[in-house]
C-alpha atoms as a PDB file:
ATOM      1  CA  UNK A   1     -94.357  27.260 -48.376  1.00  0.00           C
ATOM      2  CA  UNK A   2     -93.494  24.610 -51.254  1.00  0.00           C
ATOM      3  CA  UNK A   3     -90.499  24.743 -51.757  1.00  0.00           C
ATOM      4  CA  UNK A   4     -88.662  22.732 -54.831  1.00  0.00           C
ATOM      5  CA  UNK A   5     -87.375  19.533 -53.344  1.00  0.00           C
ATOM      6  CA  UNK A   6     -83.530  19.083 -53.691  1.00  0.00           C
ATOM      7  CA  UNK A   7     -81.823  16.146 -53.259  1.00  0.00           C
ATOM      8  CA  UNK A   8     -78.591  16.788 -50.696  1.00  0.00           C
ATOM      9  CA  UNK A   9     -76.509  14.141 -51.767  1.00  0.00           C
ATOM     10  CA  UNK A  10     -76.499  15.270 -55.526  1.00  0.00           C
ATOM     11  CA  UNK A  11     -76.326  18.996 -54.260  1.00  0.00           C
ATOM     12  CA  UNK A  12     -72.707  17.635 -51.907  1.00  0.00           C
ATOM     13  CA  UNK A  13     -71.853  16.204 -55.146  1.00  0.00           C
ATOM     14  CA  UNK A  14     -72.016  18.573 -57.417  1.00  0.00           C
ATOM     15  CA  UNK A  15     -70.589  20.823 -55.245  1.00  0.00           C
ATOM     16  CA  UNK A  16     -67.961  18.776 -54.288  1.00  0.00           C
ATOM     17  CA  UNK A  17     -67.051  18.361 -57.964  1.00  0.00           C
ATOM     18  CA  UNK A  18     -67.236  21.706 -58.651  1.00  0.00           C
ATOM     19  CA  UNK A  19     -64.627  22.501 -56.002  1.00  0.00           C
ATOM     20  CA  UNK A  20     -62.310  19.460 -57.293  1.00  0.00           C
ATOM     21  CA  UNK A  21     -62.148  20.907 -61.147  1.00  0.00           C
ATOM     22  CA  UNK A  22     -61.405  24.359 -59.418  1.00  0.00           C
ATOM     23  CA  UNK A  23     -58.496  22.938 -57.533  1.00  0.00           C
ATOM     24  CA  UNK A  24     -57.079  21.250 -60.554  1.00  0.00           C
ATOM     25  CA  UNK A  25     -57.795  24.172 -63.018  1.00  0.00           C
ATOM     26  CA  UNK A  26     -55.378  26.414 -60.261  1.00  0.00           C
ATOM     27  CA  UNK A  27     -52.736  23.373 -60.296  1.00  0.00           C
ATOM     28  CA  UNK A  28     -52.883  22.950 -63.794  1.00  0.00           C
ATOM     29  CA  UNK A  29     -51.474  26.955 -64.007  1.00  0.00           C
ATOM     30  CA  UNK A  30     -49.389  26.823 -61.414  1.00  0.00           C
ATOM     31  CA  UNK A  31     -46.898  23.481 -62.552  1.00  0.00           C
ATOM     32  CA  UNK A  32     -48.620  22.218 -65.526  1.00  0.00           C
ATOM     33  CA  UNK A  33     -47.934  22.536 -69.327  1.00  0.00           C
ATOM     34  CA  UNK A  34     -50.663  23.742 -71.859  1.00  0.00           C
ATOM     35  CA  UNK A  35     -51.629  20.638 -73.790  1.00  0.00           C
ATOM     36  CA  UNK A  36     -50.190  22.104 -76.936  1.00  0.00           C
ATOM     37  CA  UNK A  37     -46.610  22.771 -75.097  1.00  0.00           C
ATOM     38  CA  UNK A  38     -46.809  18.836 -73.864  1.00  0.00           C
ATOM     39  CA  UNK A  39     -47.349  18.087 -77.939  1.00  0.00           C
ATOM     40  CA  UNK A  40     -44.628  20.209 -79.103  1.00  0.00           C
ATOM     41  CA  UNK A  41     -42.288  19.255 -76.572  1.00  0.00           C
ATOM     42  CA  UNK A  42     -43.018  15.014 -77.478  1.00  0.00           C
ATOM     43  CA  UNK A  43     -42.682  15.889 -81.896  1.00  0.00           C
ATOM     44  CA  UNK A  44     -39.490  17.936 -80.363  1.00  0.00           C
ATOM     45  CA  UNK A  45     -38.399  14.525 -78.993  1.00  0.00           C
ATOM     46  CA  UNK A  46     -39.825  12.520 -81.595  1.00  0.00           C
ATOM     47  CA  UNK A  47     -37.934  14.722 -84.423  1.00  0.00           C
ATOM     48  CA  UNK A  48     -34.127  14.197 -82.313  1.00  0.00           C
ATOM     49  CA  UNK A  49     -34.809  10.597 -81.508  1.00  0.00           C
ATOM     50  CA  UNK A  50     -35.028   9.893 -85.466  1.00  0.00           C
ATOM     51  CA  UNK A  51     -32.200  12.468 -86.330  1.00  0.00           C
ATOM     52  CA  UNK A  52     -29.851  10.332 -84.182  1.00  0.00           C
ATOM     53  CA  UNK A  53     -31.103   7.060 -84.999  1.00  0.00           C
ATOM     54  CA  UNK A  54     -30.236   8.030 -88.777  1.00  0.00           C
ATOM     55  CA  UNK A  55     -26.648   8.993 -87.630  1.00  0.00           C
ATOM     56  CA  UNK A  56     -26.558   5.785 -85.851  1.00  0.00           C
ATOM     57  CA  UNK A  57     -22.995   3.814 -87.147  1.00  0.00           C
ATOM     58  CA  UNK A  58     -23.208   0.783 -87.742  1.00  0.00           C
ATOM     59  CA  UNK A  59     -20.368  -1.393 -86.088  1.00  0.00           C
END
């Protein structure tokens, strides 16, 4: 009986991390954005910021 030795700690870890990126992949559909709505949504603000800023008057 010889076995592979395994090292707990690293197994807890990876584990561990494996749950955490699980947990925040199921967040990140439930309230998040895409990455490529967030962009959009910032050249959307972007865009209006200098569209009013050019229709600024001048006092």
């Amino acid at each position: 009986m010889s076995g592979q030795i395994v090292n707990l700690n690293k197994f807890r870890k990876k584990r561990s991390k494996a749950e955490k990126t699980r947990n925040a992949d199921e967040n990140a559909v439930k309230f998040g954005q895409s990455k490529a709505e967030r962009d959009l949504n910032r050249k959307k603000a972007k865009k209006t910021d200098r569209m009013l800023d050019g229709h600024r008057r001048d006092r």
